[in-house]
Protein backbone atom coordinates (compact mmCIF):
# COMPACT_ATOMS: atom_id res chain seq x y z
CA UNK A 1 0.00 0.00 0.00
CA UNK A 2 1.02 3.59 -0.50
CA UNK A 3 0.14 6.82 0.86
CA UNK A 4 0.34 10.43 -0.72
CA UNK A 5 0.49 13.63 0.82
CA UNK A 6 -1.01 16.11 -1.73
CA UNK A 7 0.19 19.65 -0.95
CA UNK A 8 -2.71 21.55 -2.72
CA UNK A 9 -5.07 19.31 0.43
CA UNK A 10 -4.00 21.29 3.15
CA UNK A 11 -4.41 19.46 7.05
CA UNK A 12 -6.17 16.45 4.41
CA UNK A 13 -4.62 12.51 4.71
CA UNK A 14 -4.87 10.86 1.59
CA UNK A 15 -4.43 7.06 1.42
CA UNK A 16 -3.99 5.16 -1.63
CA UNK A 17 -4.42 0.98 -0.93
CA UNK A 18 -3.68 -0.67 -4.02
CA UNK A 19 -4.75 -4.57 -5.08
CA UNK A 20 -6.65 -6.74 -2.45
CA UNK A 21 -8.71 -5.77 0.13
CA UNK A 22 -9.74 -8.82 1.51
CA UNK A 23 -9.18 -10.98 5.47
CA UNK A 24 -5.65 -11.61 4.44
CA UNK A 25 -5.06 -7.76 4.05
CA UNK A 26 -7.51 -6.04 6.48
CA UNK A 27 -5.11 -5.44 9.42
CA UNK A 28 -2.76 -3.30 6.89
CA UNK A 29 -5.44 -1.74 6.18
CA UNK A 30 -6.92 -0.40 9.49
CA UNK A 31 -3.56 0.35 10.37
CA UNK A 32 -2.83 2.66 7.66
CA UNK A 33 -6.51 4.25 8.26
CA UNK A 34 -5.46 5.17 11.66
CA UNK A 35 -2.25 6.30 10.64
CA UNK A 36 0.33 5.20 12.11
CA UNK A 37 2.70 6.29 9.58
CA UNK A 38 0.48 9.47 9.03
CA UNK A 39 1.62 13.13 9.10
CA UNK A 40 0.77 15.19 12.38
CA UNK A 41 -1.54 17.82 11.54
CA UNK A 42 -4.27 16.15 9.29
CA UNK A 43 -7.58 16.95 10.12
CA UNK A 44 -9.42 15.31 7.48
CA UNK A 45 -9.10 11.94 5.45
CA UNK A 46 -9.64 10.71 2.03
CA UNK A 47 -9.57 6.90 0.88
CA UNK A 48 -8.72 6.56 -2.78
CA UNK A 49 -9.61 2.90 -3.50
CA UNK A 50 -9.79 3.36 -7.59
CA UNK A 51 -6.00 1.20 -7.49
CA UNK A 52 -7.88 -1.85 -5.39
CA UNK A 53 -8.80 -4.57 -7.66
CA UNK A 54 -10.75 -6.86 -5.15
CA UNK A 55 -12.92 -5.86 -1.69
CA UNK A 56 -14.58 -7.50 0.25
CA UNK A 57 -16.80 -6.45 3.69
CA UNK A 58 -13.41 -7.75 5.55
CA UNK A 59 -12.07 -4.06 5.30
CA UNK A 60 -15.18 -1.99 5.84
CA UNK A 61 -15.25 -2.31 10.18
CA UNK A 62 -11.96 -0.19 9.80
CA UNK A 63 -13.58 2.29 6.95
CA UNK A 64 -16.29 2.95 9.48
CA UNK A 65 -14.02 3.23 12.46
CA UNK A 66 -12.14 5.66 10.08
CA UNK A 67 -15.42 7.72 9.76
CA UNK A 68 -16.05 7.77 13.45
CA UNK A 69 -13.19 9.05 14.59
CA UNK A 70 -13.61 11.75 11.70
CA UNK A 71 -17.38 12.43 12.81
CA UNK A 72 -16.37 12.93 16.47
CA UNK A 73 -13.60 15.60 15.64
CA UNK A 74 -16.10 17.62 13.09
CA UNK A 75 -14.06 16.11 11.06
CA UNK A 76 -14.76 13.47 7.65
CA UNK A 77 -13.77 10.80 5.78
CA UNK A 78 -14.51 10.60 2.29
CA UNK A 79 -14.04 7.35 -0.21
CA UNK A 80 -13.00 8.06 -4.06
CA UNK A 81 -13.55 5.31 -6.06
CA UNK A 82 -14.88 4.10 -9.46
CA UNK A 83 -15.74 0.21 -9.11
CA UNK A 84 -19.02 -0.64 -9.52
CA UNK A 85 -18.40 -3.39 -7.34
CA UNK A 86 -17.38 -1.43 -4.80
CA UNK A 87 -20.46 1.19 -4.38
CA UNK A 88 -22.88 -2.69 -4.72
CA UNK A 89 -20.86 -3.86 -1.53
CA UNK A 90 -21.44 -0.30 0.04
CA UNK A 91 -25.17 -0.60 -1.04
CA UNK A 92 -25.56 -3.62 -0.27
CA UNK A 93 -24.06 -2.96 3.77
CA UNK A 94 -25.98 -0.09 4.06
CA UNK A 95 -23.23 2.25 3.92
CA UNK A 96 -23.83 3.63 0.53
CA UNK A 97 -24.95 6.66 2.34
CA UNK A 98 -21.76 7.22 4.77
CA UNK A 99 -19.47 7.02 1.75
CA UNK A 100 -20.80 7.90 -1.08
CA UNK A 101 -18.76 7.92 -4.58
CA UNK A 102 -16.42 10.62 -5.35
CA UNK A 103 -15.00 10.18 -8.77
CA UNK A 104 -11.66 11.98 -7.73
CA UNK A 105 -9.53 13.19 -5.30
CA UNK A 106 -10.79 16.75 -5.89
CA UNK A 107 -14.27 15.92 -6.12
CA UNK A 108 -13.73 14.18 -2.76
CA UNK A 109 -11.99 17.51 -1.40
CA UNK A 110 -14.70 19.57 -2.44
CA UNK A 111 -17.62 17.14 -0.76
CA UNK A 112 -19.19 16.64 -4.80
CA UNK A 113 -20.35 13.36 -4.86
CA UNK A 114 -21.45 11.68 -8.33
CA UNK A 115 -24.93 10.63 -8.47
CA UNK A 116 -25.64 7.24 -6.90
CA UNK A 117 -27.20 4.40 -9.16
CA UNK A 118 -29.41 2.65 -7.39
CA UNK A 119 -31.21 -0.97 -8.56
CA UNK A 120 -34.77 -0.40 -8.50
């Protein structure tokens, strides 16, 4: 996994997971959401899944511990990604709501969510 530290996202985290999110890779992953290796300073936090090729719900207690820690500070977390499969897993959990899609990094910045799809 990587992480970025965009300079025009000032006091924002951005983390970049790349490939599986699955059991086998959900401790990495809540450890780099609390960040651990994370700048001092950031106030907000922004998930950019569009590099993970697989996810299952193994990963998503440690999105939503990511958001509550966020909500209690007046802070947020916000989740860019373009999957399909990913916003069907959030739908399908519920969660759709809490993290809706962001097509970019910028869009997620900016709190201008893409229109949700919904199966009717």
């Amino acid at each position: 996994m990587r992480t970025r530290w965009p300079a025009l996202l000032e006091n924002c985290r951005l983390e970049s997971p790349a490939g599986e999110l699955d059991l086998a890779s959900a401790p990495a992953f809540g450890a780099l959401l609390w960040g651990m290796d994370a700048q001092a300073g950031a106030d907000w936090l922004i998930v950019d899944l569009r590099a993970v090729t697989f996810m299952d719900c193994s990963p998503l207690h440690d999105l939503c511990a990511a958001w509550d820690r966020s909500e209690v500070t007046g802070r947020w977390t916000r989740v860019v990604y373009d999957q399909d499969r990913i916003g069907q897993l959030l739908r399908l959990t519920s969660l759709l709501e809490r993290f809706p899609r962001y097509a970019s990094i910028e869009d997620a910045w900016r709190h201008q969510p893409i229109a949700s799809l919904r199966d009717d």
